[in-house]
C-alpha atoms as a PDB file:
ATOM      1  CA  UNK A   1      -4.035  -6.492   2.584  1.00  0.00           C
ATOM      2  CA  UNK A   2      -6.832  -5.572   0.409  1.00  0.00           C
ATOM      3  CA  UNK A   3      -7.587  -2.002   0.675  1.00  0.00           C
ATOM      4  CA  UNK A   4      -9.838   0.420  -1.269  1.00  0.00           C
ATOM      5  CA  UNK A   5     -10.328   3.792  -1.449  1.00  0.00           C
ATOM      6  CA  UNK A   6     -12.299   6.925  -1.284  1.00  0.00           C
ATOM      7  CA  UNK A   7     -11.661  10.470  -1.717  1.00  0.00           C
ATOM      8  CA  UNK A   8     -10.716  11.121   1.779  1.00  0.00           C
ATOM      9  CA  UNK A   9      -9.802   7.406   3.561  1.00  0.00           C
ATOM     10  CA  UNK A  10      -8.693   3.568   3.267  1.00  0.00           C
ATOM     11  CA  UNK A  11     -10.638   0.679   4.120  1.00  0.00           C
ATOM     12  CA  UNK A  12      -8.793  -2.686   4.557  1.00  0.00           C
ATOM     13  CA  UNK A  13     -11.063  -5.333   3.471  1.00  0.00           C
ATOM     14  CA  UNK A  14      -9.109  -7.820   3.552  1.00  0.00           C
ATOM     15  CA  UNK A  15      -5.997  -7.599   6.593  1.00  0.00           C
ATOM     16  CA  UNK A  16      -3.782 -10.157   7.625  1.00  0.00           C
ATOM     17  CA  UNK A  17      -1.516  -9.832  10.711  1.00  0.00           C
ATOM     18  CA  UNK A  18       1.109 -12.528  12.042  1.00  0.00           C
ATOM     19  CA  UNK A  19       0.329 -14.233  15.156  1.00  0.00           C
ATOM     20  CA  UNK A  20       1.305 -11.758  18.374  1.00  0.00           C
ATOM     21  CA  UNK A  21       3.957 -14.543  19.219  1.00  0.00           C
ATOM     22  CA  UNK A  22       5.694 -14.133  15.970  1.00  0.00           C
ATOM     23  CA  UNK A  23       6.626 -11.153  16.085  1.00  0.00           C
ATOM     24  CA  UNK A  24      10.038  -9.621  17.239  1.00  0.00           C
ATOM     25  CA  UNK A  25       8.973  -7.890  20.766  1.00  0.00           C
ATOM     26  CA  UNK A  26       5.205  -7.128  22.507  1.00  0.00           C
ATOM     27  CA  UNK A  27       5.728  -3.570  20.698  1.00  0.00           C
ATOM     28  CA  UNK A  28       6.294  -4.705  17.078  1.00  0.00           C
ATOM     29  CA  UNK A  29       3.389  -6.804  17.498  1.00  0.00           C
ATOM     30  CA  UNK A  30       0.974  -3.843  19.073  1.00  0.00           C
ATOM     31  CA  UNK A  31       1.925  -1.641  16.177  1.00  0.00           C
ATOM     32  CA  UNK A  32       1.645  -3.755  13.764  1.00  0.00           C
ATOM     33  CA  UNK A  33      -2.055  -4.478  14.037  1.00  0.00           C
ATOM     34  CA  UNK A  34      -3.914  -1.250  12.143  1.00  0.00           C
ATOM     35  CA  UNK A  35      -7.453  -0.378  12.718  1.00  0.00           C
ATOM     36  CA  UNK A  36      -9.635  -0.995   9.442  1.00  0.00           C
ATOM     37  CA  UNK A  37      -9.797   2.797   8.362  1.00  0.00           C
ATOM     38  CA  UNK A  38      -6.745   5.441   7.487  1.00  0.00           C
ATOM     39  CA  UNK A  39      -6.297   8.725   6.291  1.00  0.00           C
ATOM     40  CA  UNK A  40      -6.011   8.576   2.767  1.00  0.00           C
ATOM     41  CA  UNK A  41      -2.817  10.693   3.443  1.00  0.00           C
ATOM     42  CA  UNK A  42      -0.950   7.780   5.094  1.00  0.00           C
ATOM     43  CA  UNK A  43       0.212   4.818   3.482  1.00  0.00           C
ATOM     44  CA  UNK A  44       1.621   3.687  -0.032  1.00  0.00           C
ATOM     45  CA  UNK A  45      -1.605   2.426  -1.731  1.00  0.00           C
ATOM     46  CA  UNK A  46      -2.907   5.820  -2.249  1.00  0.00           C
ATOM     47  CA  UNK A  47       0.490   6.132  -4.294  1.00  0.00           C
ATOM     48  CA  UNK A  48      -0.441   2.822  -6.151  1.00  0.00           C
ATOM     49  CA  UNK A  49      -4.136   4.166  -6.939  1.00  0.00           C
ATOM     50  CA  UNK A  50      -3.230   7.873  -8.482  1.00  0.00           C
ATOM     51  CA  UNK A  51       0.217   5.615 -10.577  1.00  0.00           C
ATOM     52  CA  UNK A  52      -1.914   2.951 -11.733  1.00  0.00           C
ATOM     53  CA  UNK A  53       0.662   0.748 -11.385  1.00  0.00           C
ATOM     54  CA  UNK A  54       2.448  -1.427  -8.678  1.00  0.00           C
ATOM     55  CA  UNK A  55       4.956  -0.136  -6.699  1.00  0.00           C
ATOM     56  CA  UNK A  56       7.992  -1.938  -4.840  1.00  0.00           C
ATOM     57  CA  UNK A  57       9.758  -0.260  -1.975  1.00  0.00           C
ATOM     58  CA  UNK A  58      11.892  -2.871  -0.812  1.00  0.00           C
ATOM     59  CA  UNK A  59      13.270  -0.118   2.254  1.00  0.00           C
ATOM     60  CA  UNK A  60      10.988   3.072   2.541  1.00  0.00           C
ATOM     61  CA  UNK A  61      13.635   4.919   4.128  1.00  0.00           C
ATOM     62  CA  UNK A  62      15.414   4.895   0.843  1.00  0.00           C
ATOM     63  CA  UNK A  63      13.352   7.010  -0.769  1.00  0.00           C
ATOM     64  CA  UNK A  64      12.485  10.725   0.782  1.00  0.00           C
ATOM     65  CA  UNK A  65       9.108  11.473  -0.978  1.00  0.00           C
ATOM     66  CA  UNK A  66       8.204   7.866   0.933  1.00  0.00           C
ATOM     67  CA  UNK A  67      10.443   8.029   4.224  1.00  0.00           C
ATOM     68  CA  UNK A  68       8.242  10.615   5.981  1.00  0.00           C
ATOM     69  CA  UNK A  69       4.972   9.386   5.543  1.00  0.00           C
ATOM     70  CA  UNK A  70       3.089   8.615   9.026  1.00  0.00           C
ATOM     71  CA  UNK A  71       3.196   4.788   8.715  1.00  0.00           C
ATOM     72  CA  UNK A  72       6.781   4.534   8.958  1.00  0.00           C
ATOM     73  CA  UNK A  73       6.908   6.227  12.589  1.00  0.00           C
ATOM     74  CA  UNK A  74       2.855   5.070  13.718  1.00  0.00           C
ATOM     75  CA  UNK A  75       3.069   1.572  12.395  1.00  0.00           C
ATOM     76  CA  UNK A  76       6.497   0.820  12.035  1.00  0.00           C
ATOM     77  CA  UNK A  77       6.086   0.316   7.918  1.00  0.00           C
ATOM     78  CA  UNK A  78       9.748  -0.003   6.387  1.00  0.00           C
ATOM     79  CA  UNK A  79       9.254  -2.313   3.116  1.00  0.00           C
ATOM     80  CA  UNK A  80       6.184  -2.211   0.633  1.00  0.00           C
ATOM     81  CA  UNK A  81       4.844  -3.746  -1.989  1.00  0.00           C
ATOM     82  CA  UNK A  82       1.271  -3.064  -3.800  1.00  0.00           C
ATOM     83  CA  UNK A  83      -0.813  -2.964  -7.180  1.00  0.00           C
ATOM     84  CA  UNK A  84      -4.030  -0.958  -8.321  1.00  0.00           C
ATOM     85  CA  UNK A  85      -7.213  -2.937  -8.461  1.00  0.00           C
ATOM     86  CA  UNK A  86      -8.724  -1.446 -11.449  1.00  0.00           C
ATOM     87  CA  UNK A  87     -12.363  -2.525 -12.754  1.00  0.00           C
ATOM     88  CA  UNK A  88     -13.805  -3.303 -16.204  1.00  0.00           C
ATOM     89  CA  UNK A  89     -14.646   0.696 -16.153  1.00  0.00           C
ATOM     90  CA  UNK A  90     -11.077   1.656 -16.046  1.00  0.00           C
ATOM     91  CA  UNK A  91     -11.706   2.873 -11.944  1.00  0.00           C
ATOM     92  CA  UNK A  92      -8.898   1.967  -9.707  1.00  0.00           C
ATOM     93  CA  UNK A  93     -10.747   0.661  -6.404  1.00  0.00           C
ATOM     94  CA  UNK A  94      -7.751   0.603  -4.559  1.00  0.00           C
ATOM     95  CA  UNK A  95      -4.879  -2.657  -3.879  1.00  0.00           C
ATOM     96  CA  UNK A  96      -3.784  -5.438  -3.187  1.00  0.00           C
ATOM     97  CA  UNK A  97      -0.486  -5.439  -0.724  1.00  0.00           C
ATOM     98  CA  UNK A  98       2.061  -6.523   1.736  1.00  0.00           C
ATOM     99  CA  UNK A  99       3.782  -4.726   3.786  1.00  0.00           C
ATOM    100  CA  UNK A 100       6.641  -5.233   6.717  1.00  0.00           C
ATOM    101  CA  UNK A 101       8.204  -3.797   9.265  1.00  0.00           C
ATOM    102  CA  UNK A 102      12.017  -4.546   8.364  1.00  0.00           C
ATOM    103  CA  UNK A 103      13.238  -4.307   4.595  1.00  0.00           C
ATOM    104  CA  UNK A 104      12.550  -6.543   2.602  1.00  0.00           C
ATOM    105  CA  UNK A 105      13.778  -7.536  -0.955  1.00  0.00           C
ATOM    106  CA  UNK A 106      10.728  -8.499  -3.296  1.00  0.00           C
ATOM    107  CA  UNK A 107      12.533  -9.050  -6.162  1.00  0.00           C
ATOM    108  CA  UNK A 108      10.537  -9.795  -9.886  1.00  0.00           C
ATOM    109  CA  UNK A 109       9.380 -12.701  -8.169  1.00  0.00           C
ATOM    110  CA  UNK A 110       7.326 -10.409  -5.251  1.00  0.00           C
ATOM    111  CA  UNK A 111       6.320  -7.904  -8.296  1.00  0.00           C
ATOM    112  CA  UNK A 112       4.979 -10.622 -10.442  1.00  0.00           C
ATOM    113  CA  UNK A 113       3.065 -12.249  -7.396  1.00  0.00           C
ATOM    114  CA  UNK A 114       1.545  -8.841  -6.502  1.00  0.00           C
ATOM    115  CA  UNK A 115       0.610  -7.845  -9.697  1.00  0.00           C
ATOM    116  CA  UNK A 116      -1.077 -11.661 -10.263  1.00  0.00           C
ATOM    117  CA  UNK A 117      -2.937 -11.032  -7.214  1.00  0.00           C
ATOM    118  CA  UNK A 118      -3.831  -8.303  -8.208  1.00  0.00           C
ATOM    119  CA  UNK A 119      -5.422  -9.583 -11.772  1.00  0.00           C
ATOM    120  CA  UNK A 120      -6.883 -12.151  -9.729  1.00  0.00           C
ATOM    121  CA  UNK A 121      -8.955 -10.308  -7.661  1.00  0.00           C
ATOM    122  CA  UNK A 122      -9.453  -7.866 -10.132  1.00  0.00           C
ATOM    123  CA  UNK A 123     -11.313 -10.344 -12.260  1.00  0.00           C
ATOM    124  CA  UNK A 124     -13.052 -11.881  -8.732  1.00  0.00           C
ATOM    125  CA  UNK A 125     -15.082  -8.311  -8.408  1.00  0.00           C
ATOM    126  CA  UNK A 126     -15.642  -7.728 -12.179  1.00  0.00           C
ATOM    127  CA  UNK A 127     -17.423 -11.380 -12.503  1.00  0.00           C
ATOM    128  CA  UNK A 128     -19.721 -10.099  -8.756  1.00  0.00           C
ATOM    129  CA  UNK A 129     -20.727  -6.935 -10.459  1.00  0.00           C
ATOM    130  CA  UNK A 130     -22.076  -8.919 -13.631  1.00  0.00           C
ATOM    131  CA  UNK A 131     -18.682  -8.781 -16.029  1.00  0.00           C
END
C-alpha cells in the first residue's frame, strides 16, 4: 500500500489486495479488502510517520502498544511492515507498506525492500513536484 496522511485520516493511494480466490475462507477475503480512507487512529503507518523510520512487526500481537489497535480485530491485520515517505522539505507524506493477515517473518531482506521502496517513490514525487 501507499498511504498518506493528514492530521485526522489515511488515504491509500496505492492498495493492492490478493485475488478473492486466494485467500484462506470467503471471510478473510471480505475483511481484507479496506475502503480507501481510515481514521488516522487505526493502523501502523501513522506509527511510521510520527518515528520517521520503518517499522517491522513481524506478529502484532507480540507487542501490546500494537496488539489493540482496531485493525487487528476490523481487518484481521497480524504482521506489518512500513517506511515514512519523506519529501525534499523534510515532511513525511505518509508510507509505503505491506501488511498480512497471519505473521509473517520479514527479515533484513523485507526491511531493506521496504525501505528501497520507499526511497524509490520518495524520489518518484520529489522529481513531479520540480526536485
Amino acid at each position: 500500500m501507499v498511504n498518506f496522511i493528514s492530521e485526522d485520516r489515511q488515504y491509500f493511494a496505492g492498495l493492492y489486495t490478493a485475488p478473492a480466490g486466494r485467500a484462506s475462507t470467503p471471510e478473510v477475503a471480505a475483511a481484507a479488502q479496506p475502503g480507501r480512507v481510515m481514521s488516522r487512529d487505526h493502523g501502523y503507518c501513522p506509527h511510521v510517520v510520527v518515528r520517521r523510520k520503518a517499522l517491522v512487526l513481524d506478529d502484532v500481537c507480540d507487542y501490546p502498544r500494537f496488539a489493540g489497535n482496531p485493525v487487528v480485530d476490523e481487518i484481521g491485520i497480524r504482521s506489518y511492515l512500513g517506511a515514512p515517505l519523506i519529501d525534499h522539505t523534510g515532511t513525511a507524506l505518509g508510507t509505503i507498506c505491506v501488511v498480512d493477515t497471519e505473521p509473517r517473518p520479514w527479515g533484513r531482506q523485507g526491511l531493506e525492500t521496504i525501505k528501497s521502496l520507499a526511497a524509490e517513490l520518495t524520489e518518484r514525487i520529489n522529481q513531479r513536484s520540480g526536485r
